[in-house]
C-alpha atoms as a PDB file:
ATOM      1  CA  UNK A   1      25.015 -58.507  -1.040  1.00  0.00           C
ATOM      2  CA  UNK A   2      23.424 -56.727  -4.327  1.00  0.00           C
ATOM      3  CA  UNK A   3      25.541 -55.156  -6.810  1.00  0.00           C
ATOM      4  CA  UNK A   4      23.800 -51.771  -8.427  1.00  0.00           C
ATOM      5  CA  UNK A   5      24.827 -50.722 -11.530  1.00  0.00           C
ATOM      6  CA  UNK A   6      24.454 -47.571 -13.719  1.00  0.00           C
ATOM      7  CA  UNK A   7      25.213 -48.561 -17.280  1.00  0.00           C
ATOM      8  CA  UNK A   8      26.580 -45.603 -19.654  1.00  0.00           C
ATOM      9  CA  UNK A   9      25.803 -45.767 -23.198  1.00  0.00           C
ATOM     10  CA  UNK A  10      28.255 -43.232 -24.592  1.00  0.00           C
ATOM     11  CA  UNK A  11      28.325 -42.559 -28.077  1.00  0.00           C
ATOM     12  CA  UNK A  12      31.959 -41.316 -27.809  1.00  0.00           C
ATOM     13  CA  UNK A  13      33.170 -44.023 -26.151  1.00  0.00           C
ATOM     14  CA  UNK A  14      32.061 -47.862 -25.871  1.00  0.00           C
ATOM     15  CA  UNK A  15      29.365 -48.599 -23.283  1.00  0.00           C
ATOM     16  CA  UNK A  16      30.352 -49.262 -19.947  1.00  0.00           C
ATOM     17  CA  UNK A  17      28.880 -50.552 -16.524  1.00  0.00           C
ATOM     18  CA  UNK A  18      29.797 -48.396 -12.809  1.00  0.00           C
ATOM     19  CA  UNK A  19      29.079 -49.518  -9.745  1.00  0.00           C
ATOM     20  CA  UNK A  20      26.898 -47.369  -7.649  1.00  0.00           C
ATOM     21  CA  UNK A  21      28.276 -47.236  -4.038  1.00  0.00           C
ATOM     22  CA  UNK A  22      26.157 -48.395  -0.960  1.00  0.00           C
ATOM     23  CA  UNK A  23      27.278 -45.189   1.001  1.00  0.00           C
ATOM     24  CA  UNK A  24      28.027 -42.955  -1.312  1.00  0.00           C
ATOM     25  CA  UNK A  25      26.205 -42.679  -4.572  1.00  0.00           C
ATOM     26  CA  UNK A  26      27.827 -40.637  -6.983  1.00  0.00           C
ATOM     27  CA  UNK A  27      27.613 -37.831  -9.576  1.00  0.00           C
ATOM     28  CA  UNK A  28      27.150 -38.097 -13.556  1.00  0.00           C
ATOM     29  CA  UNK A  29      28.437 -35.389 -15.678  1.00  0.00           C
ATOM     30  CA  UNK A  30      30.887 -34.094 -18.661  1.00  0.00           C
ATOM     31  CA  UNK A  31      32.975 -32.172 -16.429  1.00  0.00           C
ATOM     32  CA  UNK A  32      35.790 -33.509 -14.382  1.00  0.00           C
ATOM     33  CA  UNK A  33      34.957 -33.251 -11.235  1.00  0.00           C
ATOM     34  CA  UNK A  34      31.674 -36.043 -11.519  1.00  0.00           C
ATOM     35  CA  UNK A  35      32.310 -39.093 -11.137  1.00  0.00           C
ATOM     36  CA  UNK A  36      31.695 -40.512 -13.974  1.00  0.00           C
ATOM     37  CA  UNK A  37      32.055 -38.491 -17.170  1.00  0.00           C
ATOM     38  CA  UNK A  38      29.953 -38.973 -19.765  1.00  0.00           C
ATOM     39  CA  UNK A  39      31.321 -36.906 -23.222  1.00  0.00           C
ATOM     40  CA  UNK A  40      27.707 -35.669 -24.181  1.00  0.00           C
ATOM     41  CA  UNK A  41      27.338 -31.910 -24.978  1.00  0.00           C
ATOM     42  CA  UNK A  42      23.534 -32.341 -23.847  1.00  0.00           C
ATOM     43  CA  UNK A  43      25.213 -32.850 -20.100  1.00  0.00           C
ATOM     44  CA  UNK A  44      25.745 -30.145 -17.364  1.00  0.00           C
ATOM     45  CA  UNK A  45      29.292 -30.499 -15.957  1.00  0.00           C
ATOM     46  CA  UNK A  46      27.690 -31.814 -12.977  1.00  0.00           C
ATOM     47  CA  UNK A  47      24.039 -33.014 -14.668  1.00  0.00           C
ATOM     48  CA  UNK A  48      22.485 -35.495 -11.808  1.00  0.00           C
ATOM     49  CA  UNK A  49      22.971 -37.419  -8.320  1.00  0.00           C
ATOM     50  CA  UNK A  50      22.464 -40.971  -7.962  1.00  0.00           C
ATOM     51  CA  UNK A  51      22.123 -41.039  -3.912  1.00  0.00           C
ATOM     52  CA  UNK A  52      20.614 -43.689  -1.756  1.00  0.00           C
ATOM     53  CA  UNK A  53      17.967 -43.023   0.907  1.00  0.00           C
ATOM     54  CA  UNK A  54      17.321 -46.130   3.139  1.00  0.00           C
ATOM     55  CA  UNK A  55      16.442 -48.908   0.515  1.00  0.00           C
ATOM     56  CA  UNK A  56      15.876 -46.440  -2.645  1.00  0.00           C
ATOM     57  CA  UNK A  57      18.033 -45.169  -4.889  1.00  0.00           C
ATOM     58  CA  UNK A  58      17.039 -41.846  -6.020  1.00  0.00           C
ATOM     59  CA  UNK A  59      18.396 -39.317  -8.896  1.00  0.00           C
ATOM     60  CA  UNK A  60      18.793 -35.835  -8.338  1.00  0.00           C
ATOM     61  CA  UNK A  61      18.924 -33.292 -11.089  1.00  0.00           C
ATOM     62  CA  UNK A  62      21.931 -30.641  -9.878  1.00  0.00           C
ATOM     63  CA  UNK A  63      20.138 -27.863 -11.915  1.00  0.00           C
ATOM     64  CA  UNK A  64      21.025 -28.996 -15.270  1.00  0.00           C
ATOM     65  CA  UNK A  65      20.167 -26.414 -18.307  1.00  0.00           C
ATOM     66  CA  UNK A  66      18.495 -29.661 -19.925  1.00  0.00           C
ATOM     67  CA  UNK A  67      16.723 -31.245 -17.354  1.00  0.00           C
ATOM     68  CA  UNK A  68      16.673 -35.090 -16.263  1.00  0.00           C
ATOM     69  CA  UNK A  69      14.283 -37.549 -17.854  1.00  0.00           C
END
C-alpha cells in the first residue's frame, strides 16, 4: 500500500506532512471548512482540490481569485 503525501510549507506555522486519502482527497484552504488550513492571505478560503481519478491524483482550482500554479 502507498502512502501520498501533500507537504505544507507554512510560513506561519512549522512545515507539516498530510496524508492524502485513497477515497477521498481533500481540500486546501485558509478558511475553516478545508481540510487543511494553510494561514496564507494569497489563499481562497477554499483555494484547490486534491481528488483522485483511477491511478492519478489531480488538483482542482475551486475558483480561487489567485489562481493555482
Amino acid at each position: 500500500m502507498t502512502t501520498t503525501l501533500l507537504l505544507i510549507c507554512d510560513t506561519e506555522v512549522r512545515s507539516r506532512a498530510v496524508v492524502v486519502d485513497d477515497q477521498s482527497g481533500l481540500t486546501v484552504g485558509r478558511g475553516d471548512h478545508a481540510d487543511v488550513t494553510v494561514a496564507d492571505p494569497g489563499l481562497s478560503r477554499q483555494h484547490f482540490e486534491l481528488a483522485w481519478c483511477a491511478d492519478e491524483l489531480r488538483l482542482r482550482d475551486l475558483g480561487s481569485h489567485n489562481g493555482t500554479r
